[in-house]
C-alpha atoms as a PDB file:
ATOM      1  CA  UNK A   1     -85.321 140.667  78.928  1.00  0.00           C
ATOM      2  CA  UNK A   2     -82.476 139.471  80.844  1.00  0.00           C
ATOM      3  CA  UNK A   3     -82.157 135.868  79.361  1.00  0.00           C
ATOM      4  CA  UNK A   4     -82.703 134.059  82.643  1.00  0.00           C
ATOM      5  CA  UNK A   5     -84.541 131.502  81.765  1.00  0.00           C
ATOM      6  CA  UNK A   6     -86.248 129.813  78.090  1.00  0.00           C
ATOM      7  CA  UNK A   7     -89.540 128.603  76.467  1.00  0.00           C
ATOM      8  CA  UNK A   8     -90.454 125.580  74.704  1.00  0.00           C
ATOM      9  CA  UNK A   9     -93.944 124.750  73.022  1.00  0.00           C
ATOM     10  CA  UNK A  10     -95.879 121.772  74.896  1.00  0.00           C
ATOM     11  CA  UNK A  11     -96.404 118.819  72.212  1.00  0.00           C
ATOM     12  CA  UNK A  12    -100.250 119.941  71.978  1.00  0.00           C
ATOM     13  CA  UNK A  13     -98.644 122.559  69.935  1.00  0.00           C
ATOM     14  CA  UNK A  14    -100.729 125.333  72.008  1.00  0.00           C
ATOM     15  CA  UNK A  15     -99.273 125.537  75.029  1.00  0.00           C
ATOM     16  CA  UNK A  16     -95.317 127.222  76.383  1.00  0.00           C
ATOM     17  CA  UNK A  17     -93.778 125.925  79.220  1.00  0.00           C
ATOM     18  CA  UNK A  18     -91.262 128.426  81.273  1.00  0.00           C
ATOM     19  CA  UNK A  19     -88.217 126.440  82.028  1.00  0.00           C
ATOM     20  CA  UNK A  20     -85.604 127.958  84.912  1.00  0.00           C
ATOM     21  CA  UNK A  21     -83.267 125.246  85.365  1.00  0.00           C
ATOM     22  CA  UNK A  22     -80.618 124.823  87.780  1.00  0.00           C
ATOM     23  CA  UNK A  23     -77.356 123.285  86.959  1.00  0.00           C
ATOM     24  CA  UNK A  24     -76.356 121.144  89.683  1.00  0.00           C
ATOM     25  CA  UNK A  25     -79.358 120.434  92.682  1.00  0.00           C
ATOM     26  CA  UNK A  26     -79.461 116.628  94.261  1.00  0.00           C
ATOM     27  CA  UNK A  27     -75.834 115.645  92.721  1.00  0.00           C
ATOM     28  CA  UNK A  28     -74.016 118.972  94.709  1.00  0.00           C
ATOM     29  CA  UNK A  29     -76.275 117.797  97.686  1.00  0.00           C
ATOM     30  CA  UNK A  30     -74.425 114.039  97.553  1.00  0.00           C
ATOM     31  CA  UNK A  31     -71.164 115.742  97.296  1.00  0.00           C
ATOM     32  CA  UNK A  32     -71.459 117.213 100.522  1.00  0.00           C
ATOM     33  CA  UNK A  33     -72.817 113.798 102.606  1.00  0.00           C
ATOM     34  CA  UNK A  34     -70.043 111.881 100.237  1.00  0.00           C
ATOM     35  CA  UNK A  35     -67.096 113.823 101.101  1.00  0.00           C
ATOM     36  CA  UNK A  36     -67.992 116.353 104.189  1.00  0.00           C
ATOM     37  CA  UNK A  37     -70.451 114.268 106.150  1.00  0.00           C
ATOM     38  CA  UNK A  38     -69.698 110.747 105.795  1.00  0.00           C
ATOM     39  CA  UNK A  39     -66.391 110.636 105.303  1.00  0.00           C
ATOM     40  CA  UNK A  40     -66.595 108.474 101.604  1.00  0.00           C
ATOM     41  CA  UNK A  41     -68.827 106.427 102.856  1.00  0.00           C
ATOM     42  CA  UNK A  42     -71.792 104.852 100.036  1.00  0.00           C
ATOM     43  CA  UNK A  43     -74.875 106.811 100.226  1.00  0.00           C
ATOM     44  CA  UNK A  44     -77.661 104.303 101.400  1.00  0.00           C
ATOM     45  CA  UNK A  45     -81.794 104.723 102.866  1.00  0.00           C
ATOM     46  CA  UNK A  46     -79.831 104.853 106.447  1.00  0.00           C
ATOM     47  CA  UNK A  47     -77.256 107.561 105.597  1.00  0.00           C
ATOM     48  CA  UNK A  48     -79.910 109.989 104.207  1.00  0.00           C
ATOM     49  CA  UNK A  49     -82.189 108.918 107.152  1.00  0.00           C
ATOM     50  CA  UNK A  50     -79.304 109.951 109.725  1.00  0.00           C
ATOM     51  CA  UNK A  51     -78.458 113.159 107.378  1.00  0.00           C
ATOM     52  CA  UNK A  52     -81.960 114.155 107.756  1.00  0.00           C
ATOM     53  CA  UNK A  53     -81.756 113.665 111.403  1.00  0.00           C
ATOM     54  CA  UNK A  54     -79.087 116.109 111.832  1.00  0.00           C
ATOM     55  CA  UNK A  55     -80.950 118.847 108.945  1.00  0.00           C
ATOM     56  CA  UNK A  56     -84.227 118.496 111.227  1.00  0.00           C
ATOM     57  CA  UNK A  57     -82.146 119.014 114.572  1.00  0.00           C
ATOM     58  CA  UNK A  58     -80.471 122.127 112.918  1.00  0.00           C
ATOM     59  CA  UNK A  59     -82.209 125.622 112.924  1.00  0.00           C
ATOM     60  CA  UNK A  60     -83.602 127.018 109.408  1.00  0.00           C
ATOM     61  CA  UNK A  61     -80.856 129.092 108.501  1.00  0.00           C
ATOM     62  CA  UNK A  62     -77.934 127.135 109.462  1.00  0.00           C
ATOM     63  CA  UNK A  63     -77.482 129.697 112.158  1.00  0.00           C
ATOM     64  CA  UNK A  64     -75.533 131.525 109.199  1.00  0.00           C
ATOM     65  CA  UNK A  65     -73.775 128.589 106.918  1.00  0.00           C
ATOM     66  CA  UNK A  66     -74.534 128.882 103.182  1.00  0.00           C
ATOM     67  CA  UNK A  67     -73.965 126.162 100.570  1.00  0.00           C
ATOM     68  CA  UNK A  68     -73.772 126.904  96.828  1.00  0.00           C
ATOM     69  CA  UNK A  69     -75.127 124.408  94.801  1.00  0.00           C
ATOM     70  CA  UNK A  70     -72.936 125.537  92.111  1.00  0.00           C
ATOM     71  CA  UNK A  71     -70.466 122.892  91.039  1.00  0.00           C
ATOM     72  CA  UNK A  72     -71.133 122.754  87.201  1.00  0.00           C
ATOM     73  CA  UNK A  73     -70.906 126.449  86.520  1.00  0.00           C
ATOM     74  CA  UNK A  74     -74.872 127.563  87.124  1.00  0.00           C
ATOM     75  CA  UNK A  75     -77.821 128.497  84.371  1.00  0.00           C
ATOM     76  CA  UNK A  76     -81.035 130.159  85.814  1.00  0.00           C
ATOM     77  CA  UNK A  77     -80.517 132.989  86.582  1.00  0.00           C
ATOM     78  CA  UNK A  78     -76.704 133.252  86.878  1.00  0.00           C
ATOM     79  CA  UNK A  79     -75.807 131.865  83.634  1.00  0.00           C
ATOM     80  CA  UNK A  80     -71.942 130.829  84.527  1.00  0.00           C
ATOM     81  CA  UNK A  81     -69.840 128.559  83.363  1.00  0.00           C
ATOM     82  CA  UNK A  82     -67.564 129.402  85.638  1.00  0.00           C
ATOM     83  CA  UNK A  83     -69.482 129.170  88.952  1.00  0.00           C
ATOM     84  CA  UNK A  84     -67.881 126.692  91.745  1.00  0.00           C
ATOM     85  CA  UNK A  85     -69.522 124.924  94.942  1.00  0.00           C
ATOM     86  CA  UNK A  86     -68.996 127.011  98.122  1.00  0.00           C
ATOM     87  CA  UNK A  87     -69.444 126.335 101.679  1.00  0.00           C
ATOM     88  CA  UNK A  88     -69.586 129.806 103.387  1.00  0.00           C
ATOM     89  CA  UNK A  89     -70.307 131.440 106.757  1.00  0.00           C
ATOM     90  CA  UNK A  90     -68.678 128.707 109.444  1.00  0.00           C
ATOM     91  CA  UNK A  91     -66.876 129.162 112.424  1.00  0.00           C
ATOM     92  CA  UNK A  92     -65.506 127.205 115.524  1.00  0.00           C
ATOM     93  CA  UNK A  93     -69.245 127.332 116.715  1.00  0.00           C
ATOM     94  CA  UNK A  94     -70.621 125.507 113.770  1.00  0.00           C
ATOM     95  CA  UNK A  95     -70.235 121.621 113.124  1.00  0.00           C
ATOM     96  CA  UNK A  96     -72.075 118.787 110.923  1.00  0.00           C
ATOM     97  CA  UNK A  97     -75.558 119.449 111.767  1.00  0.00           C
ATOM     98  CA  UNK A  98     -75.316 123.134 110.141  1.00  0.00           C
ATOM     99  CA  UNK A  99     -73.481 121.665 106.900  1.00  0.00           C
ATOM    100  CA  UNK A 100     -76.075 119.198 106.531  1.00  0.00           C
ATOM    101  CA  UNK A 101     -78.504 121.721 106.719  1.00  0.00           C
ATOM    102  CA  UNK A 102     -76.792 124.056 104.620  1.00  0.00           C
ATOM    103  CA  UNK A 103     -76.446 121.959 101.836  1.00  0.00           C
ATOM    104  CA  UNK A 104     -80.442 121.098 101.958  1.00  0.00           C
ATOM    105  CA  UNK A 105     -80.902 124.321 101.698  1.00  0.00           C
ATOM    106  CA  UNK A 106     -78.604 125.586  99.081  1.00  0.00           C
ATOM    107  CA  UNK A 107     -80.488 123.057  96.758  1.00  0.00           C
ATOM    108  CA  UNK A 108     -83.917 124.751  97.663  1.00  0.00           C
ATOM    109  CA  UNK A 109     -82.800 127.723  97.589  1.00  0.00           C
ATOM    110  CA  UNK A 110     -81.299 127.522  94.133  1.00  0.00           C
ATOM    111  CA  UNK A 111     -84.059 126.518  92.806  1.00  0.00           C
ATOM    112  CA  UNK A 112     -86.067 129.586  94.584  1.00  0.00           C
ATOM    113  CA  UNK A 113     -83.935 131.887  92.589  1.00  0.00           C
ATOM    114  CA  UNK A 114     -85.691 130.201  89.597  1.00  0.00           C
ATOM    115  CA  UNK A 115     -89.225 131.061  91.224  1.00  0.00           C
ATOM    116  CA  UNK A 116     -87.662 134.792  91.977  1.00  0.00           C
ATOM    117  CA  UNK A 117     -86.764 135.486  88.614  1.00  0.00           C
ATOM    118  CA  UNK A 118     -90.098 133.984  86.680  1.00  0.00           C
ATOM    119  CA  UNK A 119     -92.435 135.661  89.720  1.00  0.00           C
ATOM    120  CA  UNK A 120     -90.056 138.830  88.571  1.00  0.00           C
ATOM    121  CA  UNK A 121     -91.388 138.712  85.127  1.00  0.00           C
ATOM    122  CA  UNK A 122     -95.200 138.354  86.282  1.00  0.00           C
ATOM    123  CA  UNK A 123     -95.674 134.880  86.014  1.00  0.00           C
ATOM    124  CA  UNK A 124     -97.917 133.887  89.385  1.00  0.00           C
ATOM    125  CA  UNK A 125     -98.766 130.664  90.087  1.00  0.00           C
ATOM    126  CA  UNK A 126    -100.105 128.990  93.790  1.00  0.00           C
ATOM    127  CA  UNK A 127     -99.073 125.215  93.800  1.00  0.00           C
ATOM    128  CA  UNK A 128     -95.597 123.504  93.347  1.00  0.00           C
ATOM    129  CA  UNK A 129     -95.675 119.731  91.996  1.00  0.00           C
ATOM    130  CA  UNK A 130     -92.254 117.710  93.439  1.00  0.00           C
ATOM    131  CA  UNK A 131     -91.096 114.599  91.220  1.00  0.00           C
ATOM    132  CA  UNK A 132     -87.669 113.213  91.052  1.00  0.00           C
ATOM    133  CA  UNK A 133     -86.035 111.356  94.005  1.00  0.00           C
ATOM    134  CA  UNK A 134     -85.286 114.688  96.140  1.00  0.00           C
ATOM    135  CA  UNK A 135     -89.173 114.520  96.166  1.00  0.00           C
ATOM    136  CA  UNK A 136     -88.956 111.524  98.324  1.00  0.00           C
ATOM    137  CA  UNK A 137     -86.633 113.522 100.792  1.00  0.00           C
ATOM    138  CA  UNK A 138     -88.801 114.081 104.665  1.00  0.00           C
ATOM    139  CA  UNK A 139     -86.927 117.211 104.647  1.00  0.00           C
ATOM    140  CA  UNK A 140     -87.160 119.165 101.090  1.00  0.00           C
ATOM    141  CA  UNK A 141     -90.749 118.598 100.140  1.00  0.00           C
ATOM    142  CA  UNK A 142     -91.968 120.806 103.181  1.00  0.00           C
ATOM    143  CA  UNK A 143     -88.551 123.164 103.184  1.00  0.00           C
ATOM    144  CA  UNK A 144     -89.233 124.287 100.009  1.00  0.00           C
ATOM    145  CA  UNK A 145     -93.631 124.849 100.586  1.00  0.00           C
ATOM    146  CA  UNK A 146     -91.570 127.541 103.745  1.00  0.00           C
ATOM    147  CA  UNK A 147     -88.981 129.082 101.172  1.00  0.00           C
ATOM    148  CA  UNK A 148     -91.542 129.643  98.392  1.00  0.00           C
ATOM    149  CA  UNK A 149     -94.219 130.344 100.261  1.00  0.00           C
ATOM    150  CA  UNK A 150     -96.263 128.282  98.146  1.00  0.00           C
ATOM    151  CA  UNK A 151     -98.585 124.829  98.705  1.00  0.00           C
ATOM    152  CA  UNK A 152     -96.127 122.093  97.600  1.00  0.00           C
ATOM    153  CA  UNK A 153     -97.607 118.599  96.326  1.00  0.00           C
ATOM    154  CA  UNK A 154     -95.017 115.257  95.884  1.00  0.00           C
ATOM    155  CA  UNK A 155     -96.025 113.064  92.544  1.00  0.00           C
ATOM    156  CA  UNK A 156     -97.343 109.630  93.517  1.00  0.00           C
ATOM    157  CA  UNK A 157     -94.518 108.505  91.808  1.00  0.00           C
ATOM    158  CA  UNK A 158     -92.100 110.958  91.949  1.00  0.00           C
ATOM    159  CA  UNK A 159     -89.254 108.835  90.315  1.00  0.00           C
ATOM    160  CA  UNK A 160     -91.188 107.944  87.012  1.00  0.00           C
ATOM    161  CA  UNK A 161     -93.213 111.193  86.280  1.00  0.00           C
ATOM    162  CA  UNK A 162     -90.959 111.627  83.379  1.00  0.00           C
ATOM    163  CA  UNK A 163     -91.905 107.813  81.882  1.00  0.00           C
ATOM    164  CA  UNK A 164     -95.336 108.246  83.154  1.00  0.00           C
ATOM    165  CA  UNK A 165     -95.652 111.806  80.768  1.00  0.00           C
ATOM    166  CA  UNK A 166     -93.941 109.587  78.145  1.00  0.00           C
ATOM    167  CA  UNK A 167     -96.683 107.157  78.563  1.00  0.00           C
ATOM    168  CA  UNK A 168     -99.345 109.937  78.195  1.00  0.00           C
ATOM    169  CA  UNK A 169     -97.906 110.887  75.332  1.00  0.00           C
ATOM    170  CA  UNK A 170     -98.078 107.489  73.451  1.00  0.00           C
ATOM    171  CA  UNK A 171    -101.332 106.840  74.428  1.00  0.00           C
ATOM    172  CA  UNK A 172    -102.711 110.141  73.036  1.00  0.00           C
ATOM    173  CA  UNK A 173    -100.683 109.127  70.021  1.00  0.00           C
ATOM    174  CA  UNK A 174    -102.254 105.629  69.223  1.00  0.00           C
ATOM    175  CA  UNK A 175    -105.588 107.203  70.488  1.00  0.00           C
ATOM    176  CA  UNK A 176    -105.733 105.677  74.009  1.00  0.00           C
ATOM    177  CA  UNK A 177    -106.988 109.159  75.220  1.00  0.00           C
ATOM    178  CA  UNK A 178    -108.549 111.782  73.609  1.00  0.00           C
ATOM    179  CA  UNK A 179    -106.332 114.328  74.556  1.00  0.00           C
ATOM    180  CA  UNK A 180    -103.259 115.106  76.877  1.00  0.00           C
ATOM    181  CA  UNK A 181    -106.157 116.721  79.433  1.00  0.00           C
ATOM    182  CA  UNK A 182    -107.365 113.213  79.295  1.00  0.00           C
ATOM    183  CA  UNK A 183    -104.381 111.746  79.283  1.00  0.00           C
ATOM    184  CA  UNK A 184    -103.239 113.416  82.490  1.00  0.00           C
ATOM    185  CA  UNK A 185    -105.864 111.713  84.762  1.00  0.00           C
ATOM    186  CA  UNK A 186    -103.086 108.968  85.240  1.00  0.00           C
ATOM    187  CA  UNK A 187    -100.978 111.319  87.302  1.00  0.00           C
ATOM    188  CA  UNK A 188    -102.065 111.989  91.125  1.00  0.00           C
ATOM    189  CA  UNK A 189    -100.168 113.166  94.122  1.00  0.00           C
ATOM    190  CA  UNK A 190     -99.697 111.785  97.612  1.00  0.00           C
ATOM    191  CA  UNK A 191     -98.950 114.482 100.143  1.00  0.00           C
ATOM    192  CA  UNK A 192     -99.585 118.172 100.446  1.00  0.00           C
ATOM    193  CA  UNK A 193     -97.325 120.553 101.890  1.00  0.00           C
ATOM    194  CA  UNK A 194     -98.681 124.624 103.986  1.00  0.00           C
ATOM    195  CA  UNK A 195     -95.776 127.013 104.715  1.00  0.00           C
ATOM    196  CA  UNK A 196     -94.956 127.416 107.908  1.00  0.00           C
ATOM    197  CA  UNK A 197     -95.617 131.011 108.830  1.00  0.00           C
ATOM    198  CA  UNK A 198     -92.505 130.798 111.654  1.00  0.00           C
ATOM    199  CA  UNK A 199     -89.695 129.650 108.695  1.00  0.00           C
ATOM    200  CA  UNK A 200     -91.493 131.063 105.759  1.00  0.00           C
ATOM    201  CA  UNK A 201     -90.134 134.308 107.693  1.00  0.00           C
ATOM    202  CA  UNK A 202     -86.947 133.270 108.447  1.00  0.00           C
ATOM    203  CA  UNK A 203     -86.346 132.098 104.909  1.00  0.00           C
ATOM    204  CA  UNK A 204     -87.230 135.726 103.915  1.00  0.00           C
ATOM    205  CA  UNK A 205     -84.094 137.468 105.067  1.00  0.00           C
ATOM    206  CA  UNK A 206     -82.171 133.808 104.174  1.00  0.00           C
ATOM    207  CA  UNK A 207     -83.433 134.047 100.593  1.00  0.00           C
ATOM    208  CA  UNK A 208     -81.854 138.048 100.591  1.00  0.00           C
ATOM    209  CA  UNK A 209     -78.357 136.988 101.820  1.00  0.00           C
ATOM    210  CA  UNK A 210     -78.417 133.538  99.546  1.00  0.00           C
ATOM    211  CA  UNK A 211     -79.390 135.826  96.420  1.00  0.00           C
ATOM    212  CA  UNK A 212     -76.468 138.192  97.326  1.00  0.00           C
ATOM    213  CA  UNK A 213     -73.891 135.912  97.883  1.00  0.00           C
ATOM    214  CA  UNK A 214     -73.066 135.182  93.643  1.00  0.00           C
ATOM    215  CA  UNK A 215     -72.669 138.498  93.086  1.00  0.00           C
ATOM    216  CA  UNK A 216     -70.171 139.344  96.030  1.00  0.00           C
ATOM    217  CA  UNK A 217     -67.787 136.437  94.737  1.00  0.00           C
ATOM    218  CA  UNK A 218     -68.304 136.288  90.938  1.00  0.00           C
ATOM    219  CA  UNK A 219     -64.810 137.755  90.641  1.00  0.00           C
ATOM    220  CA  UNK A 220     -63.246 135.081  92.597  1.00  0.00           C
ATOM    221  CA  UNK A 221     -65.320 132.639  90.409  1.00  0.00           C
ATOM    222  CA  UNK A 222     -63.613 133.634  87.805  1.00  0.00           C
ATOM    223  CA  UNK A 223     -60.218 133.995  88.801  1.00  0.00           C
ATOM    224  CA  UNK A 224     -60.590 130.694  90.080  1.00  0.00           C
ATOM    225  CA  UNK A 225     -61.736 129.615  86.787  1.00  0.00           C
ATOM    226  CA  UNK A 226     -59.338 130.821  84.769  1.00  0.00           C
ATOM    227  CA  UNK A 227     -56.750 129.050  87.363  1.00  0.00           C
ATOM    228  CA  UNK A 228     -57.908 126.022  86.703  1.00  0.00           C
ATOM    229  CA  UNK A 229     -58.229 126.179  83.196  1.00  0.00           C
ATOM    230  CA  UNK A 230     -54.301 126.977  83.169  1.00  0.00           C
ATOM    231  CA  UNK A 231     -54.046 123.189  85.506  1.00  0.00           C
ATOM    232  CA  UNK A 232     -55.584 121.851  82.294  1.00  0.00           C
END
C-alpha cells in the first residue's frame, strides 16, 4: 500500500519477484575509504584488507556513529530524490576505526530497511543469497546474517551471477535445459553464514535508531536540496 517497493514477472511467465532496491550501497561505501579514510588514495585488495581491519577492531554499533548510504537521493523505502550522504553521531572520542565501521554498516543496514518493509507486508523468507563484489567483503557477508537475523549464503561466483542467470536463460532458450529449475543447477554457493546471537541483539536497537534517523532530518534534506538546486 505504501509504494515501497515493485514487482516484476520472472521470464517463466509464472513467477513475481519483490524488488526493494537501494539507491546507492558499495559506491557510498568507496566514498567514504576514498575521501574520509584514505585520504584520495586508489582503492586496491590492500586498502579494503586494512579497512576491514579497522571495521573488525571496531565495536558493532560504531559506539554511536551512523552513516547514510544516501548519496543519490534513496528508493526503498524512502523514495527521495532529495536524500544526501550523512555521517552522524561523532565526537572527540571517535576516530577512523568507527567511520569505517559506520559506513559498513550504513550499507547493510540500508538494505535491512528493504527486508523491514517486505517482512512488513508478510513476505517471510529464511535464507539470504550474496552476489556482487560486496559479497566478497570478510566483513558484510556475516554483518548482514547478525542484522537480518537470517542464514546468509555468498554465490560461488558472486561477481558473474548476473551473466551466469543470463546464461541460464539462453540455454533454456535453445533447449540446453528443460527448464529454468534445470537450468539453475549451474549456480552453487561457497560459504554459509549463522547470526550471532551477541550482535544480532545489538543490531536490534541499531536497526531502531538507523530507521529513525531519515525521518528526523528529511526537512534538512530538503532544504539542502533545494539549495543546491539554486547552485545549479
Amino acid at each position: 500500500p505504501d509504494m515501497r517497493f515493485f514487482h516484476f514477472l520472472d521470464m517463466d511467465g509464472k513467477h513475481s519477484h519483490i524488488c526493494a532496491t537501494v539507491q546507492c550501497a558499495a559506491a557510498a561505501m568507496d566514498w567514504a575509504l576514498e575521501n574520509i579514510l584514505t585520504m584520495g588514495k586508489t582503492l586496491t585488495q590492500e586498502t579494503y584488507r586494512q579497512v576491514e581491519d579497522l571495521v573488525d577492531t571496531t565495536p558493532p554499533g560504531a559506539e554511536g556513529v551512523f552513516f547514510l548510504p544516501t548519496f543519490m537521493g534513496e528508493r526503498t523505502p524512502w523514495w527521495d530524490a532529495n536524500a544526501r550522504g550523512t555521517l552522524i553521531g561523532m565526537s572527540l572520542y571517535h576516530g577512523r576505526g568507527h567511520i569505517a565501521r559506520a559506513a559498513y554498516e550504513g550499507v547493510a543496514q540500508a538494505l535491512h530497511l528493504c527486508d523491514w518493509a517486505v517482512r512488513e507486508n508478510g513476505i517471510a523468507y529464511d535464507t539470504l543469497s550474496l552476489v556482487g563484489g560486496g559479497a566478497q567483503s570478510d566483513i558484510w557477508p556475516q554483518m548482514i546474517a547478525d542484522m537480518f537475523a537470517l542464514k546468509t549464503r555468498v554465490h560461488g561466483h558472486p561477481r558473474q551471477a548476473t551473466s551466469l542467470g543470463a546464461a541460464m536463460a539462453a540455454g533454456v532458450g535453445v533447449g540446453m535445459f528443460k527448464d529454468y529449475k534445470e537450468a539453475s543447477s549451474m549456480a552453487f554457493f561457497d560459504e554459509d553464514y549463522a547470526p550471532d546471537p551477541v550482535r544480532e541483539a545489538v543490531y536490534v536497537k541499531h536497526f531502531e535508531v538507523y530507521r529513525a534517523l531519515y525521518g528526523q532530518i528529511k526537512d534538512a534534506y530538503q532544504a539542502i536540496g533545494a539549495y543546491q538546486a539554486e547552485l545549479g
